[in-house]
C-alpha atoms as a PDB file:
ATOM      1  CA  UNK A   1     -13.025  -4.852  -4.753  1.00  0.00           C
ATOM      2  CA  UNK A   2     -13.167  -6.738  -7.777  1.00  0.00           C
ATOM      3  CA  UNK A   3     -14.604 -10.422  -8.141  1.00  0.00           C
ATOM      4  CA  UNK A   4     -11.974 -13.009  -7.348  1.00  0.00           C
ATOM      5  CA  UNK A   5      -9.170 -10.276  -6.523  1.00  0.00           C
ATOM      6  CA  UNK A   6      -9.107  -9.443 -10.163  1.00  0.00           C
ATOM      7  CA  UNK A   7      -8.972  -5.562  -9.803  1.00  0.00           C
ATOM      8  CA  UNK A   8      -5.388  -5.368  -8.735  1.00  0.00           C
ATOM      9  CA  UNK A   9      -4.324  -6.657 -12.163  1.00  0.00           C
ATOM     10  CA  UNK A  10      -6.128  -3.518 -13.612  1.00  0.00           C
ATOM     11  CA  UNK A  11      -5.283  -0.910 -11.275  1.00  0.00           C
ATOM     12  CA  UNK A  12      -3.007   1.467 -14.219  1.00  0.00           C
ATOM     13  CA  UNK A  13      -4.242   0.226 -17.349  1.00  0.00           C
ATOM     14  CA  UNK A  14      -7.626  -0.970 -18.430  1.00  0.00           C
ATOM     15  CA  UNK A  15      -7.297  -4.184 -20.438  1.00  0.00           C
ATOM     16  CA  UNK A  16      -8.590  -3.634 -24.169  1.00  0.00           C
ATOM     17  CA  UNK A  17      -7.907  -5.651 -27.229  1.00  0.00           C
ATOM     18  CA  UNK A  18      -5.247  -4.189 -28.810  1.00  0.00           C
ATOM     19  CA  UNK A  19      -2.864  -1.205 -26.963  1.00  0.00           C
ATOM     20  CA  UNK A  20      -4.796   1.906 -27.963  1.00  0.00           C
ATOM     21  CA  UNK A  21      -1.612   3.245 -28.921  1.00  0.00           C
ATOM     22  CA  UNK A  22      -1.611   1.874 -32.078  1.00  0.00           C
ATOM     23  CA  UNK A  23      -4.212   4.481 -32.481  1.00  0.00           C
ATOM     24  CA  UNK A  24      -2.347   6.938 -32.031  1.00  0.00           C
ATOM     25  CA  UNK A  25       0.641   6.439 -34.002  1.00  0.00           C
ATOM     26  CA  UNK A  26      -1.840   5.312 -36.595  1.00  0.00           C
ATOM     27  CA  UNK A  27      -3.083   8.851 -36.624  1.00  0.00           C
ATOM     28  CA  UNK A  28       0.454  10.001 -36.691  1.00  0.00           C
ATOM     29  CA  UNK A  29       1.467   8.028 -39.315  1.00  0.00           C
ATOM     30  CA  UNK A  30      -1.061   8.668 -41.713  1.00  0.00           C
ATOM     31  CA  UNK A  31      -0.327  12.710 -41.035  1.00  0.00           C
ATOM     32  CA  UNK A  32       3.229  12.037 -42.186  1.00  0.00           C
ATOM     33  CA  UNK A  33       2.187  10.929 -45.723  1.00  0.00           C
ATOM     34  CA  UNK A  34       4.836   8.245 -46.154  1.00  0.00           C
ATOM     35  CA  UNK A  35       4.876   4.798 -47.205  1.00  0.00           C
ATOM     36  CA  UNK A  36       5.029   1.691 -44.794  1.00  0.00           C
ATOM     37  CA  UNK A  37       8.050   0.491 -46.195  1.00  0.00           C
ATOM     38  CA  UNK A  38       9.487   3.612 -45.614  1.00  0.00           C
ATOM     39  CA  UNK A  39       9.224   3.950 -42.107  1.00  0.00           C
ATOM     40  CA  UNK A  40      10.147   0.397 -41.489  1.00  0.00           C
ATOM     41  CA  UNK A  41      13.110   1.035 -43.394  1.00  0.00           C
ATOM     42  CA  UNK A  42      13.999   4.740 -41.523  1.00  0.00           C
ATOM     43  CA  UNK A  43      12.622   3.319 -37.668  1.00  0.00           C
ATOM     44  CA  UNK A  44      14.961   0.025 -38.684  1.00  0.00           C
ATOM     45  CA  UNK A  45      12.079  -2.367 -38.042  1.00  0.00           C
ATOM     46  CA  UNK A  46      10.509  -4.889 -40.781  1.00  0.00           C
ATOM     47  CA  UNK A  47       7.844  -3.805 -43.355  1.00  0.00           C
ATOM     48  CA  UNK A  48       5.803  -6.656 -42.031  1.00  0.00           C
ATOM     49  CA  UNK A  49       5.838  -4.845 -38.559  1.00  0.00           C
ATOM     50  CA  UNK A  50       4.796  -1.773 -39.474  1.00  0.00           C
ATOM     51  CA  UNK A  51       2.043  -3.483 -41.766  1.00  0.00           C
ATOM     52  CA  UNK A  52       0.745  -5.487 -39.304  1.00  0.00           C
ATOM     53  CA  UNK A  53       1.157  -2.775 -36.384  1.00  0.00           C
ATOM     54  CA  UNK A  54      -1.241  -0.602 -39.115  1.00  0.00           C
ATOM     55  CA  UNK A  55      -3.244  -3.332 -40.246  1.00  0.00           C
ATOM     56  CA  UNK A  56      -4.771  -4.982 -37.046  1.00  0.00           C
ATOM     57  CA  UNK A  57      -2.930  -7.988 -36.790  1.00  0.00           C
ATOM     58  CA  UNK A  58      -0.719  -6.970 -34.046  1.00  0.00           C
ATOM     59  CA  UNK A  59      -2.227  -6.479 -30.737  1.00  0.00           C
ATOM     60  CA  UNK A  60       0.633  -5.902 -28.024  1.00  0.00           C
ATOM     61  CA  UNK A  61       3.766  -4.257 -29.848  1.00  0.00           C
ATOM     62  CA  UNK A  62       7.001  -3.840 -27.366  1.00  0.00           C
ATOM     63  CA  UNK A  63       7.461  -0.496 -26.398  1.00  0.00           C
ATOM     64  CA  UNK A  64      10.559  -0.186 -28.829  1.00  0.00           C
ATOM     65  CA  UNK A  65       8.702  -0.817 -31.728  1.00  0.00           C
ATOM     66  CA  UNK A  66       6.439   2.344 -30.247  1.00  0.00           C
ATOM     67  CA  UNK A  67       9.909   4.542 -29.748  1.00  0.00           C
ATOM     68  CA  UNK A  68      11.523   3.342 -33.155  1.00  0.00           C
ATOM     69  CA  UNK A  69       8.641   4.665 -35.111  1.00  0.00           C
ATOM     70  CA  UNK A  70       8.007   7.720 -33.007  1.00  0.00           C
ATOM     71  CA  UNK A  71      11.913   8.405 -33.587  1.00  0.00           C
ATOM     72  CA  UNK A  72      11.568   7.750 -37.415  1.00  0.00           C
ATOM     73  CA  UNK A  73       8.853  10.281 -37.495  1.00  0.00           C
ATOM     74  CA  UNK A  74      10.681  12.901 -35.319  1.00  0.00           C
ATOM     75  CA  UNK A  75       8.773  12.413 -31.869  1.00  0.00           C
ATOM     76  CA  UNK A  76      10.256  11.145 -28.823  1.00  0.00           C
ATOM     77  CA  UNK A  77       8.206   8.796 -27.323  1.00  0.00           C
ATOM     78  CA  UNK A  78       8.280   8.613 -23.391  1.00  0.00           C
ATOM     79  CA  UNK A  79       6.769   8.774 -20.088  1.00  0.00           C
ATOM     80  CA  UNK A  80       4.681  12.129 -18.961  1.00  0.00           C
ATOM     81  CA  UNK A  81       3.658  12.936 -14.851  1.00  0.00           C
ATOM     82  CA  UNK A  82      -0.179  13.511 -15.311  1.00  0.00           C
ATOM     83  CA  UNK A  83      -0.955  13.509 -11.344  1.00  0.00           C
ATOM     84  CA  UNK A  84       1.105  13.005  -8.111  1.00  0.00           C
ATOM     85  CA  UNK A  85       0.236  10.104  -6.224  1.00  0.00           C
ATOM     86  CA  UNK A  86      -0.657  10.184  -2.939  1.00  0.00           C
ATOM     87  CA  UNK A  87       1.686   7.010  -1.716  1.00  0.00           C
ATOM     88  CA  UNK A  88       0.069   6.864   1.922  1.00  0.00           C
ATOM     89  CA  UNK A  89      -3.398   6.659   1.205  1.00  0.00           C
ATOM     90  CA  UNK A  90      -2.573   4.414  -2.449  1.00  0.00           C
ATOM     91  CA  UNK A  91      -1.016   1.487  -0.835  1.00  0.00           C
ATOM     92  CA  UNK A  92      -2.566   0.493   1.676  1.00  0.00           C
ATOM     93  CA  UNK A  93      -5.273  -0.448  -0.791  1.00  0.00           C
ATOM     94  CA  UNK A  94      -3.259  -1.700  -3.378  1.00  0.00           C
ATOM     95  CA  UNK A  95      -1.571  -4.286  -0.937  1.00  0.00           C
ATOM     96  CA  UNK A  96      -4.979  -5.362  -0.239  1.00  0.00           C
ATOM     97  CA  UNK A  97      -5.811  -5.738  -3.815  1.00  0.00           C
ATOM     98  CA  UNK A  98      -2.927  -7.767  -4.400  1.00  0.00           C
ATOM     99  CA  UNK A  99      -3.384  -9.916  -1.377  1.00  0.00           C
ATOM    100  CA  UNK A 100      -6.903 -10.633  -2.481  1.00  0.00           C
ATOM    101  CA  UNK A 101      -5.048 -11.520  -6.231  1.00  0.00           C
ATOM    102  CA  UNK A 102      -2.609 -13.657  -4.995  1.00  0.00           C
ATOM    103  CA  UNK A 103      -5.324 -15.610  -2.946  1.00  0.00           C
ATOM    104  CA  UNK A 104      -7.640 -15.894  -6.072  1.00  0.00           C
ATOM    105  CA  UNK A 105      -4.547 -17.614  -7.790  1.00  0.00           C
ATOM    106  CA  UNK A 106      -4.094 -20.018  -5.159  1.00  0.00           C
ATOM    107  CA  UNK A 107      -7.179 -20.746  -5.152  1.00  0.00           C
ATOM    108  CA  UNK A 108      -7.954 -21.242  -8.584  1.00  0.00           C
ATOM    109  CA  UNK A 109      -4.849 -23.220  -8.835  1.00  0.00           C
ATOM    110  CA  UNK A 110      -5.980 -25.622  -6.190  1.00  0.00           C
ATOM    111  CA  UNK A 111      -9.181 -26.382  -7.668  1.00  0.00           C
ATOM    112  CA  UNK A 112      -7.367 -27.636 -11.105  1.00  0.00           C
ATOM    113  CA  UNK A 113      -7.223 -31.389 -11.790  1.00  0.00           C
ATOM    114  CA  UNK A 114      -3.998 -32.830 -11.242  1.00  0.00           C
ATOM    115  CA  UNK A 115      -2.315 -33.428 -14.141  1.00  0.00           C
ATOM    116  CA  UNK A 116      -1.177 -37.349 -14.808  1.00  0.00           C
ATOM    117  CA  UNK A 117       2.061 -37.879 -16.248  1.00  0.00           C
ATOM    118  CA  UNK A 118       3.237 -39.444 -19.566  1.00  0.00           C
ATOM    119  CA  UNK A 119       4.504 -43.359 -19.753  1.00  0.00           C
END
């Protein structure tokens, strides 16, 4: 298990610095041989989105900014079944992981100073 109870929080996605769908749509984007402004304009979002979205500056877009431009560009953007879970053996380990988060919380919270209040 991870240290501190940490793992449950990274169970389905593995934390990275910016969603690597950006990537992707990046890739897509540049395919489609049109202008920022353009797409902003035809996925209904503002040019400083799609700049910064492009550009690096935006790390965590919603996912409607993802299915606005997909849509713009003439791709649905949506969920895909890679693998059935197996339910019975999953959760049993996943409660534990999230017992063991909870517990790191608590604990961590306990060990914060007190914090005195404004006169």
């Amino acid at each position: 298990m991870g240290k501190g109870g940490t793992l449950w929080l990274h169970r389905s996605y593995n934390n990275v610095e910016k969603d690597p769908e950006i990537d992707k749509f990046r890739t897509i984007y540049q395919k489609e041989h049109i202008k920022e402004n353009d797409l902003a304009i035809l996925s209904g979002l503002a040019s400083t989105t799609v700049t910064n979205l492009f550009g690096g500056q935006t790390r965590q877009p919603r996912h409607s900014t993802f299915a606005k431009i997909a849509g713009a560009m003439g791709y649905e953007y949506g969920l895909r079944r890679e693998t059935k879970p197996d339910y019975e053996s999953e959760l049993p380990v996943a409660r534990e992981q999230y017992k063991a988060h909870k517990e790191a919380l608590a604990k961590k919270r306990d060990r914060r100073p007190a914090k005195k209040k404004k006169r």
